[in-house]
C-alpha atoms as a PDB file:
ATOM      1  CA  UNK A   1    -166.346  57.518 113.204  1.00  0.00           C
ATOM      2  CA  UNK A   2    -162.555  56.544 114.045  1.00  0.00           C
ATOM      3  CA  UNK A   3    -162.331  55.786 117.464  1.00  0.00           C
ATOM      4  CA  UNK A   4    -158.828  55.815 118.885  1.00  0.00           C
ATOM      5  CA  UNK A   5    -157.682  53.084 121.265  1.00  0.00           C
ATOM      6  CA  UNK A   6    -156.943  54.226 124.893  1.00  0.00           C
ATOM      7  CA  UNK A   7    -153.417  52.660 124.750  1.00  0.00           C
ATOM      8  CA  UNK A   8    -150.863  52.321 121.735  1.00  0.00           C
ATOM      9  CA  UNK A   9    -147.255  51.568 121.886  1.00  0.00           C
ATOM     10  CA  UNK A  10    -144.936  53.506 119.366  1.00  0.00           C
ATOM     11  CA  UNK A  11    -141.869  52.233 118.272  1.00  0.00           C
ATOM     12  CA  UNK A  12    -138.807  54.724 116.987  1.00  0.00           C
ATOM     13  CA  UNK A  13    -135.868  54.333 114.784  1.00  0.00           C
ATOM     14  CA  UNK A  14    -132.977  56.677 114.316  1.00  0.00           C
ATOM     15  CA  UNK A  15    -131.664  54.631 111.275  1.00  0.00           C
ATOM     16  CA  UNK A  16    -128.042  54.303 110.779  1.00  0.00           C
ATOM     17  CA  UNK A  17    -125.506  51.718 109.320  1.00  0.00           C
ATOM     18  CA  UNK A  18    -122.906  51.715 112.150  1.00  0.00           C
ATOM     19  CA  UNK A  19    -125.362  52.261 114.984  1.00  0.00           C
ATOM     20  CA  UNK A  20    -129.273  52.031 114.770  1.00  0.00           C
ATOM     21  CA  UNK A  21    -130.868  53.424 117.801  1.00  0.00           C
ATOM     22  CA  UNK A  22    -134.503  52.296 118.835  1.00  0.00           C
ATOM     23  CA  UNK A  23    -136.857  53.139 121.833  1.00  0.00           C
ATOM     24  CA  UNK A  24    -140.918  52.260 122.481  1.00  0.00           C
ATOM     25  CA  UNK A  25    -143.121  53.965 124.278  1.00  0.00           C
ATOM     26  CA  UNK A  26    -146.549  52.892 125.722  1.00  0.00           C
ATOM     27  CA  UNK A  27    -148.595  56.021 125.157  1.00  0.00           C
ATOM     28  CA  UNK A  28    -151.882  55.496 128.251  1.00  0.00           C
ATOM     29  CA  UNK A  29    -153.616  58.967 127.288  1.00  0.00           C
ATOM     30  CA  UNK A  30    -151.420  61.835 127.948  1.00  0.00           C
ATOM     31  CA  UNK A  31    -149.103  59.783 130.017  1.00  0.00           C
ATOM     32  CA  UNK A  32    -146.395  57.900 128.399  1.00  0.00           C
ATOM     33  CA  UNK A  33    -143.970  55.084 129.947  1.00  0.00           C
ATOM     34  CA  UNK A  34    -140.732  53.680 128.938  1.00  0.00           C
ATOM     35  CA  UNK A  35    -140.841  50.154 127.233  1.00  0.00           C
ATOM     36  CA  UNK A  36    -137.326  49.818 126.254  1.00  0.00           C
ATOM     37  CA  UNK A  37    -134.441  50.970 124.181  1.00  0.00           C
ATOM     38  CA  UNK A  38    -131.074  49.907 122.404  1.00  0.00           C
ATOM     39  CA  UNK A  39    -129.176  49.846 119.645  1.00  0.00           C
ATOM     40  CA  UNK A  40    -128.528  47.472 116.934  1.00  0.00           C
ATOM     41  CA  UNK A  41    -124.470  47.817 116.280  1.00  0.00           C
ATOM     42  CA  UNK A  42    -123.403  46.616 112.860  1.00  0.00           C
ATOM     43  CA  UNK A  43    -119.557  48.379 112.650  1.00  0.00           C
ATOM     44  CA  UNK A  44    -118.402  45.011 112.306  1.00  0.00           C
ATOM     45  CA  UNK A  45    -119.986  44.170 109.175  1.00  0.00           C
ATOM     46  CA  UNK A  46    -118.241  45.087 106.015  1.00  0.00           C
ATOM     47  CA  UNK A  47    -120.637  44.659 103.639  1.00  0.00           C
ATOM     48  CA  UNK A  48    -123.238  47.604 103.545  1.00  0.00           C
ATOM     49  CA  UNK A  49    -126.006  44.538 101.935  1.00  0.00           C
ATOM     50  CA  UNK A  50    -125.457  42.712 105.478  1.00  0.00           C
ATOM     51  CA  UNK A  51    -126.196  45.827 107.302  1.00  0.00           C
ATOM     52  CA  UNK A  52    -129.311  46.514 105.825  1.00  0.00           C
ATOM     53  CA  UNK A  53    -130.228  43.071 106.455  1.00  0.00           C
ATOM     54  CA  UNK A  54    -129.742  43.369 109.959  1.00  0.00           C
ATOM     55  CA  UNK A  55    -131.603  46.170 110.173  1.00  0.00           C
ATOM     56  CA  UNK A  56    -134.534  44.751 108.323  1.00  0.00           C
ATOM     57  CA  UNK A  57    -134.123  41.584 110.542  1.00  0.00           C
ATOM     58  CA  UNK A  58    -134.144  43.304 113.990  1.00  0.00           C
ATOM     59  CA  UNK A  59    -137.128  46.184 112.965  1.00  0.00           C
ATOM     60  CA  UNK A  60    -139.243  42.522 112.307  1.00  0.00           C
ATOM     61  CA  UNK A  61    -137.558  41.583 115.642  1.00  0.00           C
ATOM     62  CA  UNK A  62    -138.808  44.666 117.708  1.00  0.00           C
ATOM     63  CA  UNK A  63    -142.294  44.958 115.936  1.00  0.00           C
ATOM     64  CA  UNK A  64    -143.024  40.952 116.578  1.00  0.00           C
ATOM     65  CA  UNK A  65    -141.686  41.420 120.283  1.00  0.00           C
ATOM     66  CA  UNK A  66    -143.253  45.126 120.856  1.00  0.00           C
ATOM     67  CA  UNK A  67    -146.433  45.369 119.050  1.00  0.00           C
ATOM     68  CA  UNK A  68    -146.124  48.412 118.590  1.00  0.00           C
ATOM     69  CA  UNK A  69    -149.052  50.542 116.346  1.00  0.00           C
ATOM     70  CA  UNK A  70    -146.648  52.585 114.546  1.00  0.00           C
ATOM     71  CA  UNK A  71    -143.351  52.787 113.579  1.00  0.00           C
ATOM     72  CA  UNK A  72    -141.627  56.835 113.811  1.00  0.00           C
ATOM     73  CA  UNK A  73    -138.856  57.151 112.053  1.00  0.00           C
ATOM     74  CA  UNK A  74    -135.721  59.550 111.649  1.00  0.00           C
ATOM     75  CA  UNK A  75    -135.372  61.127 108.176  1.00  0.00           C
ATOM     76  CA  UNK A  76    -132.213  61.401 106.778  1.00  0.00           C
ATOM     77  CA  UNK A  77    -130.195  65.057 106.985  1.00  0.00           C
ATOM     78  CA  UNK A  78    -128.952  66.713 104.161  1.00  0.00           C
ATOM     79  CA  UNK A  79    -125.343  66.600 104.205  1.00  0.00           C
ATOM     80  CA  UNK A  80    -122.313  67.512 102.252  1.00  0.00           C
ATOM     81  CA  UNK A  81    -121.933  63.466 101.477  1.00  0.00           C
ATOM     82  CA  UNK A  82    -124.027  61.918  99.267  1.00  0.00           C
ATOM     83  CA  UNK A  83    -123.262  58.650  99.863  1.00  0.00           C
ATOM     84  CA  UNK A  84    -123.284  58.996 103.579  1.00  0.00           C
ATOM     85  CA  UNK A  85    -127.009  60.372 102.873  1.00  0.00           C
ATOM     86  CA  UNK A  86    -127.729  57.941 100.200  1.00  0.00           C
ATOM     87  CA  UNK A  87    -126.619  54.753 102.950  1.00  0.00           C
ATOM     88  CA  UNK A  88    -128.857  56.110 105.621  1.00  0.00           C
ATOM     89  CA  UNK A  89    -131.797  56.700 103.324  1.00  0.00           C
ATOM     90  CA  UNK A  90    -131.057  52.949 102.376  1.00  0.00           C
ATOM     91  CA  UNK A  91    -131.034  52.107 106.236  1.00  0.00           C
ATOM     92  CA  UNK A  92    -134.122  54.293 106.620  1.00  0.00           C
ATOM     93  CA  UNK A  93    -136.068  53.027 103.683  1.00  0.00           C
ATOM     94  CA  UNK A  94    -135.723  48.966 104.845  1.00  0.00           C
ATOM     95  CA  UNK A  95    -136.698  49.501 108.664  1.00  0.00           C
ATOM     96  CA  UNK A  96    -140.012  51.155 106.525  1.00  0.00           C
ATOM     97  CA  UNK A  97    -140.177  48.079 104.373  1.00  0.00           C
ATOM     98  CA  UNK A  98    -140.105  45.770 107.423  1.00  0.00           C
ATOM     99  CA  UNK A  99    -143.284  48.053 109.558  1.00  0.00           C
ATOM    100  CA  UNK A 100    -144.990  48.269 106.486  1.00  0.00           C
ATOM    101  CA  UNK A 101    -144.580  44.697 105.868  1.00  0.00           C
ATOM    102  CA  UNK A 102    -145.762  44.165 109.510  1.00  0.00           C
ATOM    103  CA  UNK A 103    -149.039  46.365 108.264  1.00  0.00           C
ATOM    104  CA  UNK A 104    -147.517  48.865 110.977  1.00  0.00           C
ATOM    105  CA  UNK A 105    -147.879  52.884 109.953  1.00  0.00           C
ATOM    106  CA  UNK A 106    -144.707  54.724 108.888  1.00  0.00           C
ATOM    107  CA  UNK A 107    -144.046  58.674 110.391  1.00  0.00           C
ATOM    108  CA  UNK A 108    -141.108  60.376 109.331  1.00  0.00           C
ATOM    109  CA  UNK A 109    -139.739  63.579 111.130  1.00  0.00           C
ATOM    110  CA  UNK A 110    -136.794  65.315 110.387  1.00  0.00           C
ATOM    111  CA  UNK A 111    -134.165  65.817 113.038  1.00  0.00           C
ATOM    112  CA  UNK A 112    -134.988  69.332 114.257  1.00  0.00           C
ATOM    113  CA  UNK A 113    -138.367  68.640 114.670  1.00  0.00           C
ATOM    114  CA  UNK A 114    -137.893  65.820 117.016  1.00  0.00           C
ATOM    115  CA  UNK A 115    -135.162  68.140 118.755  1.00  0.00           C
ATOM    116  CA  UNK A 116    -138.075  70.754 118.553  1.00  0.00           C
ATOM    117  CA  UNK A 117    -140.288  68.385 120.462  1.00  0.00           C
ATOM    118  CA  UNK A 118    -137.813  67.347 123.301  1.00  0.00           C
ATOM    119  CA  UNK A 119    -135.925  69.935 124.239  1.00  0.00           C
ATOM    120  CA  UNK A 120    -137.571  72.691 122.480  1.00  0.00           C
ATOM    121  CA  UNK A 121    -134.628  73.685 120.538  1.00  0.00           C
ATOM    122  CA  UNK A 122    -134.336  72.329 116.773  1.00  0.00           C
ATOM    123  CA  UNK A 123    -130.796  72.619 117.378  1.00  0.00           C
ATOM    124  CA  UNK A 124    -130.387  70.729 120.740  1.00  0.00           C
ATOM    125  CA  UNK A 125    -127.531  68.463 121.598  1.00  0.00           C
ATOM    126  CA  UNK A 126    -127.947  64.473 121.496  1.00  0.00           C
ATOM    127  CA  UNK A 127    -127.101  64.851 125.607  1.00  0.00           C
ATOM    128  CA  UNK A 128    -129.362  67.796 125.899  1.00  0.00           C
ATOM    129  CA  UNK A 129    -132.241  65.260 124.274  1.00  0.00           C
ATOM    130  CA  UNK A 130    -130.961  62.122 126.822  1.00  0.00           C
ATOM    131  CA  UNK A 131    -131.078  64.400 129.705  1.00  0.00           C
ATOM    132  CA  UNK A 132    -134.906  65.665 128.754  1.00  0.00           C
ATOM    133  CA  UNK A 133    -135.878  62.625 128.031  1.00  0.00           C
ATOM    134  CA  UNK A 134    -134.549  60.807 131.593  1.00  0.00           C
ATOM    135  CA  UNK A 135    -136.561  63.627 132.651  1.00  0.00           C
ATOM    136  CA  UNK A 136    -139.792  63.136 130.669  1.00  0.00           C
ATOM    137  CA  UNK A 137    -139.958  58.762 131.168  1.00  0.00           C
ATOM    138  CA  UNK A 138    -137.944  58.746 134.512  1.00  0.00           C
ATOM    139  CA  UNK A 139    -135.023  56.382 133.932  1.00  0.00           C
ATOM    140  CA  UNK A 140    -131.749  56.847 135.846  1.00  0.00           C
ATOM    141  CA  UNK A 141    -129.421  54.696 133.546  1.00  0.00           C
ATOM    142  CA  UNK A 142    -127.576  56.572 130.324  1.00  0.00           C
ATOM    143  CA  UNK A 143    -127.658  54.623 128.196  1.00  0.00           C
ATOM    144  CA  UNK A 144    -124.071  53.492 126.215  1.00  0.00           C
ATOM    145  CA  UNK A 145    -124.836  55.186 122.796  1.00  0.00           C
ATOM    146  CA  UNK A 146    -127.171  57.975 122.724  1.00  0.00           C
ATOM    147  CA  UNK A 147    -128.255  56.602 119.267  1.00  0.00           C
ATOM    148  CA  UNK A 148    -130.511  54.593 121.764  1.00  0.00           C
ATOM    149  CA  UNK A 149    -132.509  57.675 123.273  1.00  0.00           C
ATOM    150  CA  UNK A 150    -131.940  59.216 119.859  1.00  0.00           C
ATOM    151  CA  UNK A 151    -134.349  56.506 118.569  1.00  0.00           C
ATOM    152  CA  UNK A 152    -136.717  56.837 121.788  1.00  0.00           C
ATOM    153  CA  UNK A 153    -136.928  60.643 120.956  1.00  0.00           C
ATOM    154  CA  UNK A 154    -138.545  59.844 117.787  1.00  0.00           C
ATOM    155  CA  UNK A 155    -141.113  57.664 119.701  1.00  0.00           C
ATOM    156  CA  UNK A 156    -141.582  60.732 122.205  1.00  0.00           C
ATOM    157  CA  UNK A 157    -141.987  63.268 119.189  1.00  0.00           C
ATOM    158  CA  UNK A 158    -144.434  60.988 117.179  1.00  0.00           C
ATOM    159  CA  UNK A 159    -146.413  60.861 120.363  1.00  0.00           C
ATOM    160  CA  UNK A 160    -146.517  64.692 121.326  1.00  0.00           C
ATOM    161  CA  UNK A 161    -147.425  65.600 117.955  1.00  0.00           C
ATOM    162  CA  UNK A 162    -150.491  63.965 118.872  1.00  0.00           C
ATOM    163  CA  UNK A 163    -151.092  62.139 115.628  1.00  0.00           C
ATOM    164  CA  UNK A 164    -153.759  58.839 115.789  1.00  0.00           C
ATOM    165  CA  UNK A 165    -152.356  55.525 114.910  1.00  0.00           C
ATOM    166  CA  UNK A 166    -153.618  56.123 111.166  1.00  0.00           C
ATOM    167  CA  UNK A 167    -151.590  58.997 110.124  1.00  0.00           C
ATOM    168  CA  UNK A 168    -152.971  62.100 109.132  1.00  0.00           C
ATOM    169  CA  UNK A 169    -150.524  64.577 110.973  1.00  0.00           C
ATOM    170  CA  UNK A 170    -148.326  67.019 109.069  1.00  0.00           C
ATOM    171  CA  UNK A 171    -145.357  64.297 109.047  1.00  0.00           C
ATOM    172  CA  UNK A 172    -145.235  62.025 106.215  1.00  0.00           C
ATOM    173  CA  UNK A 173    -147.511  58.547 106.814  1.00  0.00           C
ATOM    174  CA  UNK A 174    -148.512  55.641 104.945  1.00  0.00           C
ATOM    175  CA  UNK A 175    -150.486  52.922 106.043  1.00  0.00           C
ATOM    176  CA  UNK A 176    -148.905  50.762 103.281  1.00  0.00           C
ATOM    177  CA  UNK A 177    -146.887  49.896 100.130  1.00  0.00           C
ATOM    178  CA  UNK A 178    -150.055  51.180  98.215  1.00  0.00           C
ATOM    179  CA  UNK A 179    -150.221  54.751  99.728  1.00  0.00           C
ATOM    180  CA  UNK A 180    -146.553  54.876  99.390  1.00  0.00           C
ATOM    181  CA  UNK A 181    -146.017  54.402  95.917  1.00  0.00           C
ATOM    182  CA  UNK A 182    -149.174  56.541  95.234  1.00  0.00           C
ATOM    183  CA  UNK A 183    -147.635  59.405  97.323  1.00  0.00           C
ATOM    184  CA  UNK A 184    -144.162  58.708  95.792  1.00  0.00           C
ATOM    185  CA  UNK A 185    -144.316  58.145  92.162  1.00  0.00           C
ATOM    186  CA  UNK A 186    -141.528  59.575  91.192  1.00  0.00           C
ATOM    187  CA  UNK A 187    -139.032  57.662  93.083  1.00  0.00           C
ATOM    188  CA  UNK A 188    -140.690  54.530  92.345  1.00  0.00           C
ATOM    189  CA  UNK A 189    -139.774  52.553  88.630  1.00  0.00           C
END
């Protein structure tokens, strides 16, 4: 029988390769508290290589400082661009690598469902999601990119949706490289 700990701290990413927004959580029960969140800016960097360094290097940054037990992540949108969407799956895909190199469980939701969760409105504004969510935790400060709640959204989503430390929700988890590539063979060579 899988017991589930009392206490677990979730850690979200709204991946991006300007801005990368990231918020924890510690989830006590139903009750959840505000651990911290930021961005990770990277317009200054030319080279798009360097940027998804970065982001590798701080997601090992905020899982060694954080702890958390598991990483929620933003999937990419489909948009007209293909190499926008093909950069941020890029940005998404290495702050995976880095939980998952951690041992830390992967959750992907797609942008209306985490605007779903907040606001209750797939289609909600990135201020209408700040404002819920200064409601929800209780913090006062607004933050200076709302990339940074954007990423503490995810954290808030992955924990109303309820789903134990191991996965099994209806989002997309893997508990490792293995369970990736066994769920993905087609996009792995």
């Amino acid at each position: 029988m899988l017991v589930e700990k009392k206490e677990r701290v979730i850690l979200g990413i709204d991946p991006g390769t300007a801005v990368m927004g990231y918020g924890a959580i510690l989830e006590k029960g139903s009750k959840m508290e505000l651990v911290t969140m930021g961005i990770v800016r990277m317009e200054h960097l030319d080279d798009h290589f360097l940027k998804l360094q970065r982001i590798f290097e701080k997601t090992i940054h905020l899982i060694d400082e954080y702890k958390p037990d598991v990483l929620a992540i933003e999937a990419p949108f489909y948009g007209k661009n293909i190499q926008v969407m093909l950069k941020l799956g890029r940005a998404q895909g290495v702050a995976m690598a880095a939980a998952l190199s951690r041992n830390i469980p992967v959750t992907e939701y797609a942008p209306r469902k985490i605007k779903q969760s907040i606001t209750g409105n797939g289609s909600s504004g990135k201020e209408q999601v700040a404002a819920m969510l200064q409601r929800l935790l209780n913090f006062k400060e607004t933050p200076e990119f709302l990339d940074a709640t954007d990423g503490l959204a995810v954290a808030v989503c992955h924990s109303f949706q309820r789903v134990p430390s191991g996965g099994g929700g209806k989002a997309k988890s893997y508990s490792g490289w293995t369970s990736f590539v066994q769920d993905n063979k087609k996009r792995v060579k």
